[in-house]
Protein backbone atom coordinates (compact mmCIF):
# COMPACT_ATOMS: atom_id res chain seq x y z
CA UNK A 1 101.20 51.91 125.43
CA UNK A 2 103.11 54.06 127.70
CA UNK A 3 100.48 55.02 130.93
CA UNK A 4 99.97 58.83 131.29
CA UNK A 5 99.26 60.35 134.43
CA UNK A 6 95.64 61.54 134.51
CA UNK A 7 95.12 65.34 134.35
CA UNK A 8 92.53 65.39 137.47
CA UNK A 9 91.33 62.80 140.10
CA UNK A 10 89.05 60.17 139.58
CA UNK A 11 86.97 62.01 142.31
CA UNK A 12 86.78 65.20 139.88
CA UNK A 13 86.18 63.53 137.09
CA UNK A 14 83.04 61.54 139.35
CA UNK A 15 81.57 65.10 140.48
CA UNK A 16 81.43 66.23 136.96
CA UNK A 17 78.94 63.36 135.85
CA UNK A 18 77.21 62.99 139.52
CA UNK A 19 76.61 66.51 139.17
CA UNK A 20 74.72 65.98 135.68
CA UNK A 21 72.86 63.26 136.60
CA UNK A 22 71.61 64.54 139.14
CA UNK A 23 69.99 67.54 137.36
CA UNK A 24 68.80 65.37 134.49
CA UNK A 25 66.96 62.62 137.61
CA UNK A 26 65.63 66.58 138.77
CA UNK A 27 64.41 66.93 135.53
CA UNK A 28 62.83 63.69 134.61
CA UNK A 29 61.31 62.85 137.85
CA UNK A 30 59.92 66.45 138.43
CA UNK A 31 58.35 65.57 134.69
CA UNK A 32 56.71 62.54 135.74
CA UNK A 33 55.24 64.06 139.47
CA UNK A 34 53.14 65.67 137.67
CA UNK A 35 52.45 63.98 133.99
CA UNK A 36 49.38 61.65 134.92
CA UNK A 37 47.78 64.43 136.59
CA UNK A 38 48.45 66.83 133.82
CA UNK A 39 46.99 64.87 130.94
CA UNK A 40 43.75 64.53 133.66
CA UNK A 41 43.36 67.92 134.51
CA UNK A 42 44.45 69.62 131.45
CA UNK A 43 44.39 67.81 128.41
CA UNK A 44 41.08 65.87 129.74
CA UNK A 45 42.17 62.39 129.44
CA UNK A 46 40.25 60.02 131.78
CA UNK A 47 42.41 57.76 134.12
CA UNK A 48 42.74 54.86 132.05
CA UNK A 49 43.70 56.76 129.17
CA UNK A 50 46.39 59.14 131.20
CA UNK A 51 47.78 55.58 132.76
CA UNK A 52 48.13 54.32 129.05
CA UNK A 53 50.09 57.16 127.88
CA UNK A 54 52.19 57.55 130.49
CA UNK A 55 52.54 53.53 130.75
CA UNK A 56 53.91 53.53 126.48
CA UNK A 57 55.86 56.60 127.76
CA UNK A 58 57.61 54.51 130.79
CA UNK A 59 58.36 51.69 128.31
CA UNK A 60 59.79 53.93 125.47
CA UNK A 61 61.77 55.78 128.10
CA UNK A 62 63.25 52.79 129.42
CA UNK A 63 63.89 50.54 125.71
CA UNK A 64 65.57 53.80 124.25
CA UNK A 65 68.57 53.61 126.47
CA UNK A 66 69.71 49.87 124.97
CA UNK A 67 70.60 52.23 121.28
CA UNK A 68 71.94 55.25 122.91
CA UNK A 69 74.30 52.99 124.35
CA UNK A 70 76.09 51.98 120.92
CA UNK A 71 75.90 54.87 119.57
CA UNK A 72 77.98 56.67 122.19
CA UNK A 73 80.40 53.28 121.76
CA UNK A 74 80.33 53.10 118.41
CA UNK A 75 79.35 56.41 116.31
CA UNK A 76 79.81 59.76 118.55
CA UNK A 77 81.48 58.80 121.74
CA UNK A 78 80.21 58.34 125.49
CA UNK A 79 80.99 62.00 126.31
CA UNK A 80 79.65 63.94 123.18
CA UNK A 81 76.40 61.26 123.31
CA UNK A 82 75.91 62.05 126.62
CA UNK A 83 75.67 65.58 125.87
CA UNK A 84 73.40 65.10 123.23
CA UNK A 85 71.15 63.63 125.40
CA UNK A 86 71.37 66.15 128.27
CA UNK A 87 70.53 69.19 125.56
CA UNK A 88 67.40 67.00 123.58
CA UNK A 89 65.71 66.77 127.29
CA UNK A 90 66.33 70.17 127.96
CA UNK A 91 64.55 70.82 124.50
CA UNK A 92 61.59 68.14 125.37
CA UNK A 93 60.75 69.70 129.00
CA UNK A 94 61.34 73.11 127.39
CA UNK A 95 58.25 71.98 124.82
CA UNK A 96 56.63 71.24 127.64
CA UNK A 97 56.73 74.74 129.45
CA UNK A 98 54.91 75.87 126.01
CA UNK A 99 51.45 77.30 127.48
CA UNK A 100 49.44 75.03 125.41
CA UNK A 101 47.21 72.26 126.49
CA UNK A 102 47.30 70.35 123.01
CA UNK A 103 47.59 66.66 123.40
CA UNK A 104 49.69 66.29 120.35
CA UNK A 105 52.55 68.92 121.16
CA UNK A 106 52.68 66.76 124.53
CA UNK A 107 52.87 63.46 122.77
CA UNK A 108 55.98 65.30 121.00
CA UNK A 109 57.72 67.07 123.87
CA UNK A 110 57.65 62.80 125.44
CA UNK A 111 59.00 61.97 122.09
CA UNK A 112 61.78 64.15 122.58
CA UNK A 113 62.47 63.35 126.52
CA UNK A 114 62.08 59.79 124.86
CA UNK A 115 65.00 60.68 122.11
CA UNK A 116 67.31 62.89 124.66
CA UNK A 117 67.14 59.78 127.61
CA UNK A 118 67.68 57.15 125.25
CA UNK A 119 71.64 59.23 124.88
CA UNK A 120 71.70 60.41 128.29
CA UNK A 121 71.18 57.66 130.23
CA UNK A 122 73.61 54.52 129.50
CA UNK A 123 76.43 57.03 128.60
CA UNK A 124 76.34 58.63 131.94
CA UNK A 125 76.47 55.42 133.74
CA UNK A 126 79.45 54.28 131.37
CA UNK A 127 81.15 57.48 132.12
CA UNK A 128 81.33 56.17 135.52
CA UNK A 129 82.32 53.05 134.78
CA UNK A 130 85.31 54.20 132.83
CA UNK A 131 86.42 56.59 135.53
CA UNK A 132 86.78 53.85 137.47
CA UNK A 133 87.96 51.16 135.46
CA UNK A 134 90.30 48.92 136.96
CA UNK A 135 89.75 50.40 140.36
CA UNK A 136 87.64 47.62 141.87
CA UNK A 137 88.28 49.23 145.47
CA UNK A 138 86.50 52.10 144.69
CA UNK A 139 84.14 50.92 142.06
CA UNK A 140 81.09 50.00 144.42
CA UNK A 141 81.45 53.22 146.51
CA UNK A 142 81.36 55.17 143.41
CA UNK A 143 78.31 54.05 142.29
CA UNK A 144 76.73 53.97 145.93
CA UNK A 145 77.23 57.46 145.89
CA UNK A 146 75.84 57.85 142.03
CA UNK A 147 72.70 55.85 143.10
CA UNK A 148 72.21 58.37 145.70
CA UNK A 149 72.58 61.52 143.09
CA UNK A 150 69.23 59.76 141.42
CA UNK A 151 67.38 60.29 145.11
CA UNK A 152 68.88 63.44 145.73
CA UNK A 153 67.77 65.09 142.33
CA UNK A 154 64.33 63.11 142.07
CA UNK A 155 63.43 64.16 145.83
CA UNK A 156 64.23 67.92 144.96
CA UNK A 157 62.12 67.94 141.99
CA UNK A 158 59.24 65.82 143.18
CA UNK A 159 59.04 68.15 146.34
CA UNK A 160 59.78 71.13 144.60
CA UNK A 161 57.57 71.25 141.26
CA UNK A 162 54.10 70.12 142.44
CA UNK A 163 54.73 73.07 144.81
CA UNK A 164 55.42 75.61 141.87
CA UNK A 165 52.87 74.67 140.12
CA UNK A 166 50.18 76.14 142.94
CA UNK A 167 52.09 78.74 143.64
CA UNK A 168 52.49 80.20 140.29
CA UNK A 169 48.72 78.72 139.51
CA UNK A 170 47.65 80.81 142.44
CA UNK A 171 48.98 84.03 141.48
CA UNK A 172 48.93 83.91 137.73
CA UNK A 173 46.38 80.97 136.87
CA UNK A 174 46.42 77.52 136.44
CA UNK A 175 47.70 77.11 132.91
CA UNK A 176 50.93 79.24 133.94
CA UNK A 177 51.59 77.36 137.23
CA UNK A 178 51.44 73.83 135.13
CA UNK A 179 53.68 74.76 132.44
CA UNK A 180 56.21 77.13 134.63
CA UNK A 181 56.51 73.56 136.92
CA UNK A 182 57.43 71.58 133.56
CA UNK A 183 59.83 74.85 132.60
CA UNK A 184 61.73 74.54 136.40
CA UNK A 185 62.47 70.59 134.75
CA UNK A 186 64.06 72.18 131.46
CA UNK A 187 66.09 74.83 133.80
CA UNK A 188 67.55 72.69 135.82
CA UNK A 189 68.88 70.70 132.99
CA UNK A 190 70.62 74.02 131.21
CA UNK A 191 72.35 74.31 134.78
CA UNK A 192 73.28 70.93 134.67
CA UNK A 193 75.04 71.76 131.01
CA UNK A 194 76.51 74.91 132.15
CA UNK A 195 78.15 73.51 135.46
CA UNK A 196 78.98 70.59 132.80
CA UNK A 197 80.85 73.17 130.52
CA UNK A 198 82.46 74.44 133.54
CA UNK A 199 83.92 71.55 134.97
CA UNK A 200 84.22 69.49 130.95
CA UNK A 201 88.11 69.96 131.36
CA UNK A 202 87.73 66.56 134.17
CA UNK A 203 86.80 64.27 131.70
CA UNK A 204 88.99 65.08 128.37
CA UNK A 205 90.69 61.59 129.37
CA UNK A 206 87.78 60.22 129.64
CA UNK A 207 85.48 58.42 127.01
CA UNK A 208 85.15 55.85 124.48
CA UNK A 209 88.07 55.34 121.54
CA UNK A 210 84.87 58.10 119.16
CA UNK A 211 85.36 60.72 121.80
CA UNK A 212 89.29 60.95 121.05
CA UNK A 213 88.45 61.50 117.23
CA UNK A 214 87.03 64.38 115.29
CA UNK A 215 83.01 64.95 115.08
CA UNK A 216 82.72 62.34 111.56
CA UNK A 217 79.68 65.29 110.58
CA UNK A 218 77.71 62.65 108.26
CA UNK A 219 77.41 59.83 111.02
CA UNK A 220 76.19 63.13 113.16
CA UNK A 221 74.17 63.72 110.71
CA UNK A 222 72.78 60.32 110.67
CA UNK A 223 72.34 60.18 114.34
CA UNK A 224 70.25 63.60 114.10
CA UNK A 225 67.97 62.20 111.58
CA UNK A 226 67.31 59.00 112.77
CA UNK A 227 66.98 60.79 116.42
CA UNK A 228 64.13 63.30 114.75
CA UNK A 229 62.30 60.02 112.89
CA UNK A 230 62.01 58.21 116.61
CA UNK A 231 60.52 61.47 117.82
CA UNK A 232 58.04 61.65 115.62
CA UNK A 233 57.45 57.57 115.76
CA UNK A 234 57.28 57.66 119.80
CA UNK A 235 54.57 60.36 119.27
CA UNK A 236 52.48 58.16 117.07
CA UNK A 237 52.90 55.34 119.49
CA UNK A 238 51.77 57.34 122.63
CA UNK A 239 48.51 58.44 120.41
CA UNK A 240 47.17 55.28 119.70
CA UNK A 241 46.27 52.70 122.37
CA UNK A 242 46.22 49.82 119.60
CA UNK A 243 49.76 51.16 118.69
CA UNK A 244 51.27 51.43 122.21
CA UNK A 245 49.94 47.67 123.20
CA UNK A 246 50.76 46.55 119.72
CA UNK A 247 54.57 47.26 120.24
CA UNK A 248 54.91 46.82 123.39
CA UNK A 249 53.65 43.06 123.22
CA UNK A 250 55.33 42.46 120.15
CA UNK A 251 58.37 43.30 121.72
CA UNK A 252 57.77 40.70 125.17
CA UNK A 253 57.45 38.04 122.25
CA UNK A 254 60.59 39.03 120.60
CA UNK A 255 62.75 39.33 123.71
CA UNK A 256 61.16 35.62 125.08
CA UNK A 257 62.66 34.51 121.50
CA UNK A 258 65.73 35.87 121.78
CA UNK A 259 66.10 34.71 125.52
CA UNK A 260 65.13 31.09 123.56
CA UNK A 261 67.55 31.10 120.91
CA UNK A 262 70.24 31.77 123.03
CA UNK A 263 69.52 29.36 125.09
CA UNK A 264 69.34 27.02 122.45
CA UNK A 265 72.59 28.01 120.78
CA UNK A 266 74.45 28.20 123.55
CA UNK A 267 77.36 25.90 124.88
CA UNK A 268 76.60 23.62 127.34
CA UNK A 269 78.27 25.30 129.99
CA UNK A 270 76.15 28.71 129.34
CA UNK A 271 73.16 27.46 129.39
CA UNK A 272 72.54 27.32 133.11
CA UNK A 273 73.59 30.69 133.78
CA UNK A 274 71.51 31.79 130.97
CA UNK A 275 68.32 29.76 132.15
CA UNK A 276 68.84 31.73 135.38
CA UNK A 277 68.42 35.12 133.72
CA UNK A 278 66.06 34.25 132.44
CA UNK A 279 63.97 33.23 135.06
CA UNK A 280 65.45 36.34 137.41
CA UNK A 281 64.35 38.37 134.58
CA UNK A 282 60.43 37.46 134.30
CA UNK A 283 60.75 38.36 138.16
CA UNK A 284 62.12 41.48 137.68
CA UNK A 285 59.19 42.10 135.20
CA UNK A 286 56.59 41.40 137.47
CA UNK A 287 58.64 43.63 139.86
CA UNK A 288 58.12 46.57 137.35
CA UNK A 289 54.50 45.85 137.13
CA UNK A 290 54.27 47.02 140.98
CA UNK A 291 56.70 49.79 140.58
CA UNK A 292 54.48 51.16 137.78
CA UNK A 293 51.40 52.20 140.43
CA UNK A 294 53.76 55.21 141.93
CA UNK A 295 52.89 57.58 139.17
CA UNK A 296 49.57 56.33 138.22
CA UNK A 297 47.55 54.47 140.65
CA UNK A 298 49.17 55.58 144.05
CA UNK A 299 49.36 59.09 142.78
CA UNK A 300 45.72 59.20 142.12
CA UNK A 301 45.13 57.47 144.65
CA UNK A 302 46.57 60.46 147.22
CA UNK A 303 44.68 62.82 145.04
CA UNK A 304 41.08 61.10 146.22
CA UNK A 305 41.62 59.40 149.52
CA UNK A 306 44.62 60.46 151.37
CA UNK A 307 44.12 62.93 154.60
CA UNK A 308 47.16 65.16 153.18
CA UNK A 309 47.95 66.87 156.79
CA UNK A 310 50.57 65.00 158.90
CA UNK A 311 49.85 64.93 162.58
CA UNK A 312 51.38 63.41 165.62
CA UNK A 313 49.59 62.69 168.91
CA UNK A 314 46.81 65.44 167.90
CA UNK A 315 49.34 68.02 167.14
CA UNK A 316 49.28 69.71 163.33
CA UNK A 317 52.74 69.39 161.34
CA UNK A 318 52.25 70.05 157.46
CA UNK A 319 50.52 69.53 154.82
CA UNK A 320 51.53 68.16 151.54
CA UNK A 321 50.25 68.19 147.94
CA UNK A 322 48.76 64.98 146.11
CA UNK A 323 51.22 64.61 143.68
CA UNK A 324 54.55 65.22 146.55
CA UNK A 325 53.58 61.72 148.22
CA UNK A 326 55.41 59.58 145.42
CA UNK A 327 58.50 61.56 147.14
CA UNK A 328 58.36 59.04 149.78
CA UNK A 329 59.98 56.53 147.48
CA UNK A 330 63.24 58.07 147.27
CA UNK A 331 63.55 59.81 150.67
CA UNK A 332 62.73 55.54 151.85
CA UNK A 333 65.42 54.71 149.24
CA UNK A 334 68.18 57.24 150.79
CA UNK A 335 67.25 56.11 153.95
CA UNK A 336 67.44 52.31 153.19
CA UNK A 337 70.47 51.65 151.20
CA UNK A 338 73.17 52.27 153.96
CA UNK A 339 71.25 49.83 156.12
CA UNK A 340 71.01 47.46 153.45
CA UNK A 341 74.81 47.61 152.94
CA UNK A 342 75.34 47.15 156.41
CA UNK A 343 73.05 44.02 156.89
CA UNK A 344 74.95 42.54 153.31
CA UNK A 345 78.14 43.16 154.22
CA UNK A 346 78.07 41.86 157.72
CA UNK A 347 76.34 38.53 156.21
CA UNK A 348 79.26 38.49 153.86
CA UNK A 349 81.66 38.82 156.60
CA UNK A 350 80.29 35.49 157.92
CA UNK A 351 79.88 33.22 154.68
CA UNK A 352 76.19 34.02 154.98
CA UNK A 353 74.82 36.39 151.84
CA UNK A 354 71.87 35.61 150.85
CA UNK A 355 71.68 34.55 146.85
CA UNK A 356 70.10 37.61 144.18
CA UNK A 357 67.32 34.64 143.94
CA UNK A 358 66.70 34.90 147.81
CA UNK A 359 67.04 38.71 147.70
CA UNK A 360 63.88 39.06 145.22
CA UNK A 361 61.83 36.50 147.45
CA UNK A 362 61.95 38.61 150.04
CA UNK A 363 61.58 42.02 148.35
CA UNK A 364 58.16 40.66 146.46
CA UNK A 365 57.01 39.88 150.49
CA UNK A 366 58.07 43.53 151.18
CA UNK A 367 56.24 44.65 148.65
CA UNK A 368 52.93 42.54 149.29
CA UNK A 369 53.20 44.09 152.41
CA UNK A 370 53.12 47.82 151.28
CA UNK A 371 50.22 46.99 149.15
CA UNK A 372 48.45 45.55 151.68
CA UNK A 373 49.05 48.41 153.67
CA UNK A 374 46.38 50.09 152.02
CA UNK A 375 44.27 48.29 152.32
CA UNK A 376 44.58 47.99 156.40
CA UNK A 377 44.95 51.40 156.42
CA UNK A 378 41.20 51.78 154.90
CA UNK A 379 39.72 50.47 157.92
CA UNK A 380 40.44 53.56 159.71
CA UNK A 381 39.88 55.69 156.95
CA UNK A 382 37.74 58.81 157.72
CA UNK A 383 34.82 60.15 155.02
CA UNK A 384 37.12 57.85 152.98
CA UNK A 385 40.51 59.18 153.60
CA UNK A 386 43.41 57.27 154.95
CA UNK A 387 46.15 59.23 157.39
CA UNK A 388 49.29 60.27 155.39
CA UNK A 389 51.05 58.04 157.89
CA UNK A 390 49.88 54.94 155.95
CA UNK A 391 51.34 56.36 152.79
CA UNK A 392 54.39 56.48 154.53
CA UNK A 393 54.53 53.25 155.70
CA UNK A 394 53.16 51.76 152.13
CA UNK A 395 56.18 53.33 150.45
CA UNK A 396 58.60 52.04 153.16
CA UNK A 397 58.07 48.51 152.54
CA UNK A 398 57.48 48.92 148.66
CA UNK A 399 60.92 51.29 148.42
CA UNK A 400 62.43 47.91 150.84
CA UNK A 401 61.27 45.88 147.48
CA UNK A 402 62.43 48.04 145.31
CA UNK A 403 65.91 47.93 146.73
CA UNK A 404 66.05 44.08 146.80
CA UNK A 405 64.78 43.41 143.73
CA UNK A 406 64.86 46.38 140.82
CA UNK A 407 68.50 47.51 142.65
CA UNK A 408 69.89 43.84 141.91
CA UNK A 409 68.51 43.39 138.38
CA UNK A 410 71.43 44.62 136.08
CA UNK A 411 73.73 42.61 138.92
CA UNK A 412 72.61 39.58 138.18
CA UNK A 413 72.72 39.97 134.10
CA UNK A 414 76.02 40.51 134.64
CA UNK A 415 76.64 37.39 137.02
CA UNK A 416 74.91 35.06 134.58
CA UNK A 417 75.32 36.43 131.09
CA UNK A 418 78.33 35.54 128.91
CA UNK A 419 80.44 38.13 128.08
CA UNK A 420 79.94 38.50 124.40
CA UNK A 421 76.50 38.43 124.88
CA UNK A 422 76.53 41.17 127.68
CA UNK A 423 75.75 44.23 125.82
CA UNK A 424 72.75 42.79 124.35
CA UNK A 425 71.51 41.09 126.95
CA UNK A 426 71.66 44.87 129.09
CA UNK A 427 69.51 46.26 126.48
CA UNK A 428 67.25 43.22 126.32
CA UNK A 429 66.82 43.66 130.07
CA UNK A 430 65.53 47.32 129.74
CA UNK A 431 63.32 46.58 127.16
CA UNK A 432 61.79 43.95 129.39
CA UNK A 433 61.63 46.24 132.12
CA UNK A 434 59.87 48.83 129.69
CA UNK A 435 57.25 46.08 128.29
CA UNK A 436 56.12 46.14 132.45
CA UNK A 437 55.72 49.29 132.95
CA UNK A 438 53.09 49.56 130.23
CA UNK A 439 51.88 46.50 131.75
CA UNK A 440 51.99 48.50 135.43
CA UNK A 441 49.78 50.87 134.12
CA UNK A 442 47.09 48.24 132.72
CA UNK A 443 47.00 46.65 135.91
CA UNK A 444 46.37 50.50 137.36
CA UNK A 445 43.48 50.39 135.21
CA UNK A 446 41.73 48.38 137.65
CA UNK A 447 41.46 51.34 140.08
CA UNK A 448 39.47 53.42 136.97
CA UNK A 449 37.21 55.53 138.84
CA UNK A 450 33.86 56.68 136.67
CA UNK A 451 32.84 60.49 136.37
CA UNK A 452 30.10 59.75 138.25
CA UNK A 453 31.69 58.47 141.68
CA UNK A 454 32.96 61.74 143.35
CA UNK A 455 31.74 60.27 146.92
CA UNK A 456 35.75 59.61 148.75
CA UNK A 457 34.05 56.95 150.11
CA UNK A 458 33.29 54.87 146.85
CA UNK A 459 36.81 55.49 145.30
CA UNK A 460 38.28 54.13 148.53
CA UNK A 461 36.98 50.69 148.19
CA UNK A 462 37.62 50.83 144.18
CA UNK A 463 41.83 51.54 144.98
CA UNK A 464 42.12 49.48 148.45
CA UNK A 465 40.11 46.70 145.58
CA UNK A 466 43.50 47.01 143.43
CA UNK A 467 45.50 46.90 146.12
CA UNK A 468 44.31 44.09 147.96
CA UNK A 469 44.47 42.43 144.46
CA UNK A 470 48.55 43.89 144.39
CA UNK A 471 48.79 42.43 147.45
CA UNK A 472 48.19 39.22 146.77
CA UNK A 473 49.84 38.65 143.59
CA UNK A 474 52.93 40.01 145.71
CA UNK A 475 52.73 37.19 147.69
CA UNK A 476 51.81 34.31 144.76
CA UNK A 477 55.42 35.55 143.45
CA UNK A 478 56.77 35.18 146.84
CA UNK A 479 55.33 31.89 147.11
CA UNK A 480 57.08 30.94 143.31
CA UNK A 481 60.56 32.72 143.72
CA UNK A 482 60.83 30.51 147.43
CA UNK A 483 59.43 27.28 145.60
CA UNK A 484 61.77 28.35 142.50
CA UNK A 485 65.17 28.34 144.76
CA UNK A 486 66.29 25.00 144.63
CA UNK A 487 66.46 25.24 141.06
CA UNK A 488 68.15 28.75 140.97
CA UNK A 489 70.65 27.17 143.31
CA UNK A 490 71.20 24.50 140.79
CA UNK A 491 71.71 26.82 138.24
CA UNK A 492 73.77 29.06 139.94
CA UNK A 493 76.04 26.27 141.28
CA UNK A 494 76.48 24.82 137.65
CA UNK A 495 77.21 28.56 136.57
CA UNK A 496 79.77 28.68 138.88
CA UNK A 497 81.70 25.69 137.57
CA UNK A 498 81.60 27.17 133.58
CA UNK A 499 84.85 27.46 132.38
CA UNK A 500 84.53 31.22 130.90
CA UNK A 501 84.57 34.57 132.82
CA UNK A 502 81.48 36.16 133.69
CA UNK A 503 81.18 39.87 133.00
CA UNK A 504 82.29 42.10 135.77
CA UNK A 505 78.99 43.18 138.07
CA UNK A 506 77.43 45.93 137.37
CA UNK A 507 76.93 48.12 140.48
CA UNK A 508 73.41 49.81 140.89
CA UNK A 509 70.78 51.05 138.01
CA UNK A 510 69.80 54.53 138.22
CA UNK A 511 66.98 54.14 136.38
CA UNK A 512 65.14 53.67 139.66
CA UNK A 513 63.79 55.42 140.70
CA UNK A 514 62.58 54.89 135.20
């Protein structure tokens, strides 16, 4: 095949899908500031019931992605499925800026964010990944910077639509302000689509072998249909309790089977590498359980016993709203990751970087930490609020986690996994991760506060309870992923001496931050 010279830069073709993700992580993540609240305050779910919802939500959200993959491989094309999904959540928060507060048209408008991020999400990140291909120089950077287009986006929003919400709740009543915040999500994904059609021209070379074909209208068709049944069967699911923790166990046991049988089935040679994922995965799991408390637990949390002004040395700064404090997690995140690259790449420099296996050991003690943060910082609670400052500090060590443990998940699929198992083994991995977020917001459940406790004081010791509780369990896994090391350096140096080729790494998840 004779080798064309490409139409536009790589770094063109980049902006046009950094600048789309980002709108669509504005979107989503200015969704979820506010969902757990909303189904409280508005739909009058208690908090074990709003956790639930928003827990079978989380896991939908994140097990959708491991279909829209093929089908943008296989059926449509990356590009064109990307697109797809880009319009369907436009659609789904656009449902949501309906001035309704009917619990079944918001178990459909999460149906359809479920439908239009199941497209969106593994498409964009393949875009990038086929930008890039064969550039290995450049490939890390790139998706440095397209980790950082999740924490730009997801800071904006998370700032921005708890904000609008009072506002416009203020001047025009509260129904208005809730649904106006939800329409800001849908807006900013029709300017994502319309700097998209603007800058569409950067990517024509770009795609998978469906993009370079004409639309085939019946498997379009197809698509269409079988995206409108999933609506419609992710609304059912988030209805029903029984349902939701029906499929969502059902589906741990099937992936633990799968992970099993190939095992099993496997050469000799895989096996080790394979035993390793396995194990990194159940980790990564338990990660997700923690992760889980930032939109239910911790949020609801700030809305009962947080001291929302920040002050220095007795001097006033500002003042935040409830919902703004799970913000903290990507402003840590930005923060962070440079610093993280630094201290990695100067190990590397000397022979001395620290395994993925000794990476999550000491980003489940970060994260024991931040829990336990908490709870210190109830001892100097006052009328049972705790100073913003400890929020801050909480979310700094559990964002530290985060980083070392949820940012190196996908990483180490790839390191371990075959390669003709490693598209199925990505989606297997989300699905895992979306079993424990429903699982996160179980464990939140532990923090349900009664209608009857309205005293700060009483709701204190009931979340500081869960978060001792957090706390600890952070460190048991500690404890097992520094017992667990010899054998993962077994593993890993039996891996090493397999005589096939790994998959290439994957840099970064942007789900992060889910």
């Amino acid at each position: 095949m004779t080798t064309l010279t490409r139409p536009v830069s790589q770094t063109r073709s980049f902006t046009t899908v950094f600048l789309i993700e980002m709108w669509e992580r504005f979107g989503f993540y200015g969704m979820q500031v506010l969902m757990v609240t909303f189904m409280m305050k508005k739909l009058g779910f208690v908090d074990i019931r709003a956790n639930l919802v928003w827990g079978a939500a989380a896991a939908l959200i994140y097990a959708t992605p491991a279909i829209g993959g093929w089908v943008g491989d296989k059926l449509l094309g990356t590009r064109r499925t990307m697109l797809m999904g880009a319009t369907i959540l436009a659609l789904g928060y656009g449902m949501l800026w309906i001035p309704t507060d009917t619990a079944s048209v918001t178990y459909l408008s999460l149906g359809v964010i479920v439908v239009g991020n199941g497209f969106f999400k593994p498409n964009a990140g393949n875009l990038v990944r086929k930008i890039y291909e064969g550039d290995e120089t450049r490939i890390d950077s790139a998706f440095t910077i397209y980790y950082m287009a999740v924490n730009i986006g997801s800071m904006i929003s998370m700032t921005a639509t708890p904000w609008i919400r009072n506002y416009i709740g203020a001047l025009y009543g509260d129904d208005l302000g809730w649904h106006t915040a939800f329409g800001v999500c849908s807006i900013g994904l029709v300017l994502g689509l319309i700097n998209y059609s603007l800058m569409s021209r950067t990517l024509s070379h770009i795609g998978s072998p469906s993009d370079q074909r004409p639309i085939d209208v019946k498997r379009l068709g197809a698509v269409l249909l079988g995206a409108l049944a999933t609506v419609f069967i992710a609304a059912f699911i988030l209805q029903s309790e029984t349902v939701a923790r029906l499929c969502v166990y059902g589906a741990g046991i099937v992936i633990l089977c799968i992970f099993v049988h190939l095992i099993r089935s496997s050469q000799p040679s895989e096996r080790a590498g394979l035993t390793a994922a396995l194990v990194l995965t159940v980790q990564t799991i338990f990660f997700f359980i923690f992760y889980a408390q930032m939109a239910t637990s911790l949020n609801l949390f700030a809305q009962r016993n947080v001291d929302l002004s920040f002050d220095i040395f007795g001097f006033h700064l500002f003042n935040w709203i409830p919902e703004q404090y799970q913000n903290l997690n990507a402003i840590w995140i930005v923060l962070l990751s440079p610093v993280l690259v630094f201290i990695y790449n100067s190990l590397g420099r000397l022979g001395k970087d620290p395994s993925v296996a000794v990476k999550f050991a000491w980003g489940f003690a970060a994260v024991a930490l931040g829990f336990f943060m908490y709870g210190v910082g109830a001892n100097w609670a006052v009328n049972g609020q705790v100073s913003s400052w400890v929020m801050i500090w909480g979310y700094g060590l559990y964002s530290l986690g985060e980083l070392l443990v949820s940012g190196l998940g996908l990483a180490m699929i790839a390191r371990y996994v075959p390669e003709r198992m490693g598209g199925f083994m990505m989606g297997a991995y989300y699905v895992a991760v979306g079993i424990s977020q429903y699982l996160g917001s179980v464990v939140a459940n532990i923090a349900h506060i009664p209608d009857n406790i309205t005293d700060p004081v009483q709701s204190l010791n009931i979340y500081t309870h869960l978060f001792n509780i957090l706390g600890f369990v952070g460190i048991g896994c500690t404890v097992v992923a520094v017992l667990i090391l010899p054998l993962m350096n077994k593993l890993s140096a039996t891996h090493s001496d397999a005589a096939y080729q790994p998959l290439t790494a994957a840099h970064g998840e942007e789900f992060e931050t889910p």
